[in-house]
Protein backbone atom coordinates (compact mmCIF):
# COMPACT_ATOMS: atom_id res chain seq x y z
CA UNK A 1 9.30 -25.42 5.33
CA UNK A 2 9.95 -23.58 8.52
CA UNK A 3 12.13 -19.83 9.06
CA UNK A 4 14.51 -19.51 11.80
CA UNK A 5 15.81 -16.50 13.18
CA UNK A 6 19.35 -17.08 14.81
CA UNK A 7 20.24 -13.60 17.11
CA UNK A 8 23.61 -13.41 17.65
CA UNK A 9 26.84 -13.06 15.27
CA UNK A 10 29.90 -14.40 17.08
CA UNK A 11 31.35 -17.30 16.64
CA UNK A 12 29.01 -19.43 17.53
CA UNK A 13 26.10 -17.37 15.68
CA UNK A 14 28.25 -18.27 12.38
CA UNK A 15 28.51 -22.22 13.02
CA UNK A 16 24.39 -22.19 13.65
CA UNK A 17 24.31 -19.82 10.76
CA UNK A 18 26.05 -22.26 8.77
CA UNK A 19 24.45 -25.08 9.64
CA UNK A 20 20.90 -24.26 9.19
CA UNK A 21 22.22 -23.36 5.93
CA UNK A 22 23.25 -26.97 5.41
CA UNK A 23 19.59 -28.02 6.86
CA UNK A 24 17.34 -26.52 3.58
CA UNK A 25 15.33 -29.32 3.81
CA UNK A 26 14.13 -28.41 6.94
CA UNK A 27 14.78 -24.20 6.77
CA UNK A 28 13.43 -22.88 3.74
CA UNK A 29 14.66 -18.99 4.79
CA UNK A 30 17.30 -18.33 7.75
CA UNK A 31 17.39 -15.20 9.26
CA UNK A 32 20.82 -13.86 11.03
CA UNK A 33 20.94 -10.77 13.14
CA UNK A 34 22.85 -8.88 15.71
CA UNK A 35 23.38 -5.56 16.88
CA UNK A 36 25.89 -4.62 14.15
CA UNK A 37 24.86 -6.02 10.89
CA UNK A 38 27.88 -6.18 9.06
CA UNK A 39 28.93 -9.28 11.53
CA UNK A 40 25.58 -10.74 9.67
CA UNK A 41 26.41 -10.00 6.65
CA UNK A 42 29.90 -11.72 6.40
CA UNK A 43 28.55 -14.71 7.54
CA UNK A 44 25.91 -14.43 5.04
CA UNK A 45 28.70 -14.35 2.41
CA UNK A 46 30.25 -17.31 3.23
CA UNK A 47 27.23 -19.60 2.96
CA UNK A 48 26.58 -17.81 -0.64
CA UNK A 49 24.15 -15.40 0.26
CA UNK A 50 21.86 -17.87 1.38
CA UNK A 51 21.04 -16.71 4.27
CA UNK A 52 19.22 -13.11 5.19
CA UNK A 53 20.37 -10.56 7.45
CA UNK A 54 18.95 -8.02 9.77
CA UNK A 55 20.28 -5.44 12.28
CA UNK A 56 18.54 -5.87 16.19
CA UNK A 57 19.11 -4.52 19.84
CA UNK A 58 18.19 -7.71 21.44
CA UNK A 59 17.86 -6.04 24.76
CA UNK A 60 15.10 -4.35 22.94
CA UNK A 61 12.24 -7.12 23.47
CA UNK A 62 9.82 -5.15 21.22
CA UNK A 63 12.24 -4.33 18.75
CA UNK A 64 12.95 -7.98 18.38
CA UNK A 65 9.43 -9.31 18.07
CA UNK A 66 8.68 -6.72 15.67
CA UNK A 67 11.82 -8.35 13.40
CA UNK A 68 10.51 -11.82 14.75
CA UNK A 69 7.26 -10.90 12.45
CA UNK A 70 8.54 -9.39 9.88
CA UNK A 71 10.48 -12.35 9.03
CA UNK A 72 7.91 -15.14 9.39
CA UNK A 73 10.23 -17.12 11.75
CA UNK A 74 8.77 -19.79 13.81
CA UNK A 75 11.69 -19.83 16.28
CA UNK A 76 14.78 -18.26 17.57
CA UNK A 77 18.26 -19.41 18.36
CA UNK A 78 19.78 -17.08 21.00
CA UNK A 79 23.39 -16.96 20.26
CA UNK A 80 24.03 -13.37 21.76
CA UNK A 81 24.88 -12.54 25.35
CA UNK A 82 23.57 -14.48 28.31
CA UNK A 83 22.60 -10.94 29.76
CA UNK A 84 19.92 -11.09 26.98
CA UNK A 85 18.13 -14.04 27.54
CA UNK A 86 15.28 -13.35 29.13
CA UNK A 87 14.53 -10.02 26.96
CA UNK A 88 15.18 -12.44 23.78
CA UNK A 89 12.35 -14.94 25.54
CA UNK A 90 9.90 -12.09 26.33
CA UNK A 91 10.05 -11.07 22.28
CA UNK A 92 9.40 -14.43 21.34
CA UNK A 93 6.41 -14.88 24.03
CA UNK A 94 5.03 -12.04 22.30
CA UNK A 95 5.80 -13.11 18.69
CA UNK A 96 4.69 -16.86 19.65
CA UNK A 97 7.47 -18.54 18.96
CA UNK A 98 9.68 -21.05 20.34
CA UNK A 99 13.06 -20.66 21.80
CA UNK A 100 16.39 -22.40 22.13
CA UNK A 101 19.59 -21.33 23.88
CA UNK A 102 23.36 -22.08 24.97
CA UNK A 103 23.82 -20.45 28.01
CA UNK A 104 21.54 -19.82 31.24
CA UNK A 105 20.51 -16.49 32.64
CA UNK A 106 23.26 -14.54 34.34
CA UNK A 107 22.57 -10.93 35.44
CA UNK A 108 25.32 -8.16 33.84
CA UNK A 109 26.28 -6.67 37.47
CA UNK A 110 26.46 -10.31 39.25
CA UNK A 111 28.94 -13.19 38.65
CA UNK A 112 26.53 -15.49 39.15
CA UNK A 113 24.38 -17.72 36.52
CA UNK A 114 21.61 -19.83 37.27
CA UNK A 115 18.12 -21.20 35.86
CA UNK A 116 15.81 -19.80 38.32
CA UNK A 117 14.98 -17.10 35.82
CA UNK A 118 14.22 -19.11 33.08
CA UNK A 119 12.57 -21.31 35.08
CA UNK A 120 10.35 -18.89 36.17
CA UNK A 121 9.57 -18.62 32.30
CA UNK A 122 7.72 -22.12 32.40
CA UNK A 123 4.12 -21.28 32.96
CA UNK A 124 4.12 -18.37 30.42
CA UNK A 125 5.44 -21.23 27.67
CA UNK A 126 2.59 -23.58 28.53
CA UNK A 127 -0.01 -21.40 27.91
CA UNK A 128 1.72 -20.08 24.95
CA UNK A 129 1.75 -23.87 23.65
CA UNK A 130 5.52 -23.11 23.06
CA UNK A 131 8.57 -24.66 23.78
CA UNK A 132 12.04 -23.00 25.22
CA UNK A 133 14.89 -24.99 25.56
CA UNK A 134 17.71 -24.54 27.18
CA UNK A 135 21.35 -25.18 27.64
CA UNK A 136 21.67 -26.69 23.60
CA UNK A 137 25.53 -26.19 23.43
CA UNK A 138 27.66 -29.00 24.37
CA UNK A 139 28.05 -28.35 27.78
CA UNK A 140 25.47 -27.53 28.64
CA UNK A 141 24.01 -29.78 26.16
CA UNK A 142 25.56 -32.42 24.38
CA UNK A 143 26.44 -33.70 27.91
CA UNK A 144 23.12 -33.51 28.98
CA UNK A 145 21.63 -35.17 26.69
CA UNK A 146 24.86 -38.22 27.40
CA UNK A 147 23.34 -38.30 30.76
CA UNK A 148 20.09 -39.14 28.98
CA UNK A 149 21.15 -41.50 26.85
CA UNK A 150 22.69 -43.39 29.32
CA UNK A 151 19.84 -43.50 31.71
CA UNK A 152 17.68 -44.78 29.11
CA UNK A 153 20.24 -47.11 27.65
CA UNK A 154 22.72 -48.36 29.59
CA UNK A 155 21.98 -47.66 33.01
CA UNK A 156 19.30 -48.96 35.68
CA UNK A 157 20.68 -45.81 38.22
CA UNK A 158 23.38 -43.78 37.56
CA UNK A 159 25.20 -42.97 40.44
CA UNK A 160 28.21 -40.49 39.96
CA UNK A 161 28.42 -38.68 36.99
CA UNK A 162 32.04 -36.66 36.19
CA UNK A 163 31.64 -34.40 33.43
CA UNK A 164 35.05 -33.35 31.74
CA UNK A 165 35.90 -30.75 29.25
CA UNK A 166 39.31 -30.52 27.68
CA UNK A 167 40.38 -27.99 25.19
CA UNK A 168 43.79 -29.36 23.87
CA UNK A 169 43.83 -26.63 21.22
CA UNK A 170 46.86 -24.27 21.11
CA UNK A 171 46.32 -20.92 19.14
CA UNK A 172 49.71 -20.00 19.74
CA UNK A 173 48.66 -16.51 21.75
CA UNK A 174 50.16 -15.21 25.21
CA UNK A 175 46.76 -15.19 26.77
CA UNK A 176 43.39 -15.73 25.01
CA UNK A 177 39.59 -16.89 26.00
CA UNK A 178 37.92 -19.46 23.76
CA UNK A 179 34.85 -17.53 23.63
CA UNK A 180 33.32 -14.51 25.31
CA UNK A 181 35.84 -13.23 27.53
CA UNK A 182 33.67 -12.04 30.46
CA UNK A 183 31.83 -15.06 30.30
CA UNK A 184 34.94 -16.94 30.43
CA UNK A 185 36.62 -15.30 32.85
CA UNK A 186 33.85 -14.62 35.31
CA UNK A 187 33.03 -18.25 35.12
CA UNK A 188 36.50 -19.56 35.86
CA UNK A 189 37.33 -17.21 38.96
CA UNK A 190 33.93 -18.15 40.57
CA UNK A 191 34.35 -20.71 43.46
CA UNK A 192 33.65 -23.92 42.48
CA UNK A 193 30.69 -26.23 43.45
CA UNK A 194 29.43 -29.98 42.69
CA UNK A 195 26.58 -31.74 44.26
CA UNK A 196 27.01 -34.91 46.51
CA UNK A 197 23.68 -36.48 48.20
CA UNK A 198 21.28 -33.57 48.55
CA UNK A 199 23.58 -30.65 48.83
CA UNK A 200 26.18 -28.41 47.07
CA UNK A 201 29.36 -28.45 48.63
CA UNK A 202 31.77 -25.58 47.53
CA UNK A 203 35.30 -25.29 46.94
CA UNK A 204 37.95 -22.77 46.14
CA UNK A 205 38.48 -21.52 42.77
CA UNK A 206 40.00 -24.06 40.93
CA UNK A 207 41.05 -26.04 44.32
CA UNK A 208 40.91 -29.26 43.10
CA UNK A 209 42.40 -30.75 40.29
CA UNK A 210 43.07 -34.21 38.60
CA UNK A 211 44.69 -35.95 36.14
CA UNK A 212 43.02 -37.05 32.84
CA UNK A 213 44.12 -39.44 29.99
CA UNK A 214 41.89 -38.08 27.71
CA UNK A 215 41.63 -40.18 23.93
CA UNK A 216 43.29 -38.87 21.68
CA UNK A 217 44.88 -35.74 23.70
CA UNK A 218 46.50 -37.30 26.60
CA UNK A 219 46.70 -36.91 30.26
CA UNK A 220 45.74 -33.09 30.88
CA UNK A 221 45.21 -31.38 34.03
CA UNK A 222 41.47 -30.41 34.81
CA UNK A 223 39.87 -28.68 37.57
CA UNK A 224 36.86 -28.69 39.01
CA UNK A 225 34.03 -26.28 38.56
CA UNK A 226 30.69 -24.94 38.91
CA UNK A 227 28.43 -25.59 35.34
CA UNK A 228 25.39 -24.99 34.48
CA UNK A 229 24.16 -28.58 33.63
CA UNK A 230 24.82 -29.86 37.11
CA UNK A 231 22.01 -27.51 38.26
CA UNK A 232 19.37 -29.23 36.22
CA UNK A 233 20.76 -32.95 35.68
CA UNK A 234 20.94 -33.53 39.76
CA UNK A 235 17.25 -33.20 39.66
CA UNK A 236 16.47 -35.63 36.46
CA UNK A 237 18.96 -38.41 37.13
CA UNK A 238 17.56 -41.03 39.23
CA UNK A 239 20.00 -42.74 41.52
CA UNK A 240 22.83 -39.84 41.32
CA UNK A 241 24.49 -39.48 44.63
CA UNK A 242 27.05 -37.08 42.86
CA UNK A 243 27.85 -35.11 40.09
CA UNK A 244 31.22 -32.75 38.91
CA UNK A 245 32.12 -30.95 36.01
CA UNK A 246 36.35 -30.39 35.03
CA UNK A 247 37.97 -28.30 33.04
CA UNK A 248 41.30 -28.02 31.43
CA UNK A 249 43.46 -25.05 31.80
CA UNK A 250 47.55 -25.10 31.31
CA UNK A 251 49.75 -23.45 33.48
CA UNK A 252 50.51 -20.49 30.63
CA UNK A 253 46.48 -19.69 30.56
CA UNK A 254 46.10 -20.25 34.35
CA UNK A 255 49.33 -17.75 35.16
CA UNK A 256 48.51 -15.20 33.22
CA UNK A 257 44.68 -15.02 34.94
CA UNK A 258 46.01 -15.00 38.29
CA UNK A 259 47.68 -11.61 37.22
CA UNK A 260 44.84 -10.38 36.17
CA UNK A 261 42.50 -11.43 38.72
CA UNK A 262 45.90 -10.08 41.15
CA UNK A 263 45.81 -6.62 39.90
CA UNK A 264 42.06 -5.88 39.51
CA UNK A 265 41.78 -6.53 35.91
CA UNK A 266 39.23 -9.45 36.52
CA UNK A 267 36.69 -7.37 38.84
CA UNK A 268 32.94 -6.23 37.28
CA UNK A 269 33.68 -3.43 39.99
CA UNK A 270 32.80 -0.31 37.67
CA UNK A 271 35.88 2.59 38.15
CA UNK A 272 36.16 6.23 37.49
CA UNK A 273 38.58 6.54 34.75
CA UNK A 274 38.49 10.47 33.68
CA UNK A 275 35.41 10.53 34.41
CA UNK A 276 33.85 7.17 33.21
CA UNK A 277 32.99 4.69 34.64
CA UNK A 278 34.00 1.55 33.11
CA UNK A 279 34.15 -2.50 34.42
CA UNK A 280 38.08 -4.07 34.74
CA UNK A 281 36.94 -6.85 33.21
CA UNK A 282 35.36 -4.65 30.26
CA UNK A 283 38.03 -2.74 29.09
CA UNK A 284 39.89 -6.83 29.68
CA UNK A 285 37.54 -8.27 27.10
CA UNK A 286 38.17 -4.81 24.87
CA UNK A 287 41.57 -5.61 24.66
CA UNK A 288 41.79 -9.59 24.44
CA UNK A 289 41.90 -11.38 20.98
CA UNK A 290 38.31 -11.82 19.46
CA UNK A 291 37.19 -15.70 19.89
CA UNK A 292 35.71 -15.16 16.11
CA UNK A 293 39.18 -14.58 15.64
CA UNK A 294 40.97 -17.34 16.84
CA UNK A 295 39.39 -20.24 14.02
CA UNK A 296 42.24 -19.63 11.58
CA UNK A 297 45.18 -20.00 14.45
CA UNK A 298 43.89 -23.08 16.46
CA UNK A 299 45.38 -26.13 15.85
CA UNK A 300 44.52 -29.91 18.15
CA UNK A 301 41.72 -31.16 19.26
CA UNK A 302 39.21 -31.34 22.22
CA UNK A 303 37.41 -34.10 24.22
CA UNK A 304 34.22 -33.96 25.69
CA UNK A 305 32.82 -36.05 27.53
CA UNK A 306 30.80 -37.58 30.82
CA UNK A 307 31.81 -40.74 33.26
CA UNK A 308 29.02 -42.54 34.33
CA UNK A 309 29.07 -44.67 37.46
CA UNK A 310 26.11 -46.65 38.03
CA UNK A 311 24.07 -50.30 38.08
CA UNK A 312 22.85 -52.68 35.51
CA UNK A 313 20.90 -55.66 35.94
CA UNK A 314 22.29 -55.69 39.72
CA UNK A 315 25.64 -55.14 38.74
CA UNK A 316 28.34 -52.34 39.29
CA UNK A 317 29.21 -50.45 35.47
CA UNK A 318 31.04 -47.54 34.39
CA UNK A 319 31.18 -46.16 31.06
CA UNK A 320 32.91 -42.69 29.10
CA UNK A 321 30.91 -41.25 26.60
CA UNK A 322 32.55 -38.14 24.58
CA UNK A 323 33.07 -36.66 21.30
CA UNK A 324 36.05 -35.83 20.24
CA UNK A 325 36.67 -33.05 17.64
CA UNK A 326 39.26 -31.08 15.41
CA UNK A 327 40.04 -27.39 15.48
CA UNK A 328 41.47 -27.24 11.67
CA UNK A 329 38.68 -29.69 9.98
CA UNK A 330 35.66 -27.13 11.87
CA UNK A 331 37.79 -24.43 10.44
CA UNK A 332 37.76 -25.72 7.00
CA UNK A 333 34.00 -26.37 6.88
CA UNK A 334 32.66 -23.63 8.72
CA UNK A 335 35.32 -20.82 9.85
CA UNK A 336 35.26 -21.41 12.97
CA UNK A 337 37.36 -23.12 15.90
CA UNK A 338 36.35 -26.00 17.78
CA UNK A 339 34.69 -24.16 20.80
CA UNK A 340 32.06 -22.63 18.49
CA UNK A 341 31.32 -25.47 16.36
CA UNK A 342 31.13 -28.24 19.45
CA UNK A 343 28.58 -25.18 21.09
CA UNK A 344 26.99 -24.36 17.42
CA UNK A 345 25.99 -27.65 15.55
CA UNK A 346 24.04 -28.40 18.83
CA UNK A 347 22.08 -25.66 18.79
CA UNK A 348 21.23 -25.66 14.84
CA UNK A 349 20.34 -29.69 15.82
CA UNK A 350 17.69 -29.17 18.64
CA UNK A 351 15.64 -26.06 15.96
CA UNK A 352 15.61 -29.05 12.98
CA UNK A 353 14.18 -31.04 15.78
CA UNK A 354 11.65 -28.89 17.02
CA UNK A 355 11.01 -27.24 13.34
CA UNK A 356 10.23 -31.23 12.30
CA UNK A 357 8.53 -31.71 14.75
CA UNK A 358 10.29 -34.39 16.51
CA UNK A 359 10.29 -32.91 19.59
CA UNK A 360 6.86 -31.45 20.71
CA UNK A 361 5.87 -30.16 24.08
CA UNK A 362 4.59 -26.20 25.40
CA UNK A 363 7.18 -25.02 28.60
CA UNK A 364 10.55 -24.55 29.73
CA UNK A 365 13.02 -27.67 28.84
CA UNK A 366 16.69 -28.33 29.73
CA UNK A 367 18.29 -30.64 27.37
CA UNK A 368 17.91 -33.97 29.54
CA UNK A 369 14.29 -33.92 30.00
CA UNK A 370 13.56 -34.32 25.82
CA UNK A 371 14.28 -38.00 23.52
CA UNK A 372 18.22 -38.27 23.47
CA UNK A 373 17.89 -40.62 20.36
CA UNK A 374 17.14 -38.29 17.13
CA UNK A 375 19.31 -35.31 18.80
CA UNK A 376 22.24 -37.36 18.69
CA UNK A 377 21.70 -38.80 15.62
CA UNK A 378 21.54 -35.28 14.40
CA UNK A 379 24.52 -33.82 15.87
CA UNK A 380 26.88 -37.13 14.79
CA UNK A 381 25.33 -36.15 11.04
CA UNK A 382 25.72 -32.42 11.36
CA UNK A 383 29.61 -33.04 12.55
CA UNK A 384 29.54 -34.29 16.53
CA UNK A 385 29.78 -37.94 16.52
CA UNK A 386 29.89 -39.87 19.68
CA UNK A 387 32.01 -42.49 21.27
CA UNK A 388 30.98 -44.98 24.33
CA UNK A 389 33.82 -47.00 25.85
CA UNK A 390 33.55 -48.98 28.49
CA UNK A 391 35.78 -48.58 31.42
CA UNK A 392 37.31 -50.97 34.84
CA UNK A 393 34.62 -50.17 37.50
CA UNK A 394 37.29 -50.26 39.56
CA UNK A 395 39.62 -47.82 38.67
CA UNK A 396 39.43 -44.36 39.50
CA UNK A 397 41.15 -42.72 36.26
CA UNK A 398 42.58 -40.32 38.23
CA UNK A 399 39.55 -38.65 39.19
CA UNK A 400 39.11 -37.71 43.21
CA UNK A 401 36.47 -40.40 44.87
């Protein structure tokens, strides 16, 4: 029986809390800390007291590996800040232990995330004999690992790839972020990129937009931008000559930000305020609606999902692959909304893999490079099944060619 260690008490940290709760076979002790403990402990209280809490500055690499030992863990789920990722992967370096993740790398006075740093990481895993992974949300993920299925499966080359991700949940709020706020924020007022034959080609914040009929939500306006997975996927798909990623925003959500952005309240410009100094976007996140707060309100649904544009046996084929899933049924089961659980189950799915042994291997992974076969099968028993339609080569589906 193995011990995890999951750092981070949001709401993801309590759908990977409760789900390694539901994996005893696999877990025989999990471990849940943060910086403030009590987060832990109500978490702990809704699985029954199953699961054991501790309080830890995970900025503080020694002060994690230190709680890393104490509690026997094998590995850690980083759930916390993506500020802390690379102090969370020194402690478990030095506690020997492997490592999963949601979210890439992004320095705390920078808008800008990418996996060079963790990449960096690679060398220091192999001769550790341990494994990091990275990116085991859904998107980054779930999609990844889509991708990977449908290289393996369905596709001799994929050729265009158009990842979408629509939140068709309404929590009935004037203006709130579906989890982290500056994360959110910082990655929605970026300017956007995709990659087409070799090179990135950037756009405009949220420049371009399209028109989805997404199953079981409807048509819903998306718009293009930069993510995470397209940084890693353009180098493991074989044949891709382009990939995107889309997002859904309404006009309320999308009004309301270009306020905020208008008037300052979006900048990681520190200000003198009396005499402190304090980030815009900060004192924003301060004052905005807790995403661990939100699971109770939500109500709809979201689709996620990739197009995939490619050959088989010699022949043009195109093919949607998504999940789709329910803000009140993840509420029911775990207390959380949608966002969480579709970024949560994930996570709690690649530690029973590596804990069982299913996936072996010492270095740095994104999502796409490991089996796509017993992950999925995981996450559709853990709660994230998966659909693949097939779809008219032919037709664009609203999506810019």
């Amino acid at each position: 029986m193995s011990k995890v260690l999951i750092v981070g008490a949001g709401g993801v940290g309590r759908v990977v809390a409760h789900k390694c709760a539901q994996m005893r076979d696999v877990f025989g002790e999990v471990w849940l800390a943060s910086r403030t403990k009590s987060k832990c402990d109500r978490i702990s209280a809704e699985t029954g007291g199953v699961i054991k809490t501790a309080q830890v500055d995970a900025d503080n690499s020694a002060e994690l590996s230190s709680l890393i030992k104490k509690t026997g863990a094998q590995l850690v789920i980083n759930v916390a800040l993506p500020y802390q990722d690379l102090s969370i992967m020194d402690a478990c370096l030095d506690a020997g232990v492997h490592y999963i993740d949601t979210a890439n790398y992004e320095p705390p006075d920078v808008p800008h995330f990418e996996y060079s740093w963790q990449w960096a990481y690679d060398d220091k895993f192999k001769k550790a004999g341990l494994m990091a992974v990275l990116g085991s949300g859904f998107d980054p993920g779930v999609t990844n690992m889509y991708c990977a299925y449908a290289q393996k499966h369905l596709f001799d080359e994929i050729n265009y790839v158009d990842i979408l991700d629509c939140n068709a949940g309404d929590h009935g709020l004037p203006f709130a972020t579906n989890f982290n706020p500056e994360i959110n924020i910082r990655e929605i007022t970026a300017k956007g990129r995709y990659w087409q034959k070799g090179e990135w080609i950037e756009t405009e914040p949220l420049q371009l937009r399209c028109d989805f009929n997404y199953p079981e939500v409807g048509v819903k306006p998306s718009y293009l931008l930069y993510h995470e997975e397209l940084e890693s996927l353009c180098k493991n798909l074989k044949g891709l000559e382009r990939i995107r990623f889309w997002m859904t925003f309404g006009d309320k959500y999308l009004n309301c930000l270009r306020v905020l952005e208008a008037v300052g309240m979006t900048s990681i410009k520190p200000i003198n305020i009396k005499g402190v100094q304090i980030e815009p976007l900060e004192f924003l996140k301060a004052v905005l609606p807790d995403p661990a707060s939100l699971g109770p309100l939500t109500k709809g649904k979201t689709n996620i999902g990739c197009i995939f544009d490619g050959l088989k046996d010699g022949k043009r084929r195109k093919v949607y692959i998504y999940n789709v899933c329910v803000h009140e049924e993840c509420y029911k089961e775990v207390k959380s909304q949608a966002i969480s659980y579709t970024t949560g189950v994930p996570a709690a799915s690649s530690a029973r893999l590596i804990a069982t042994g299913t996936w072996k291997g010492a270095g740095v992974f994104n999502m796409e490079q490991l089996d796509p076969d017993p992950f999925l099968e995981t996450v559709s028993r853990f709660g994230l099944p998966f659909n693949v339609a097939e779809l008219d080569p032919e037709d664009s589906y609203g999506l810019p060619k």
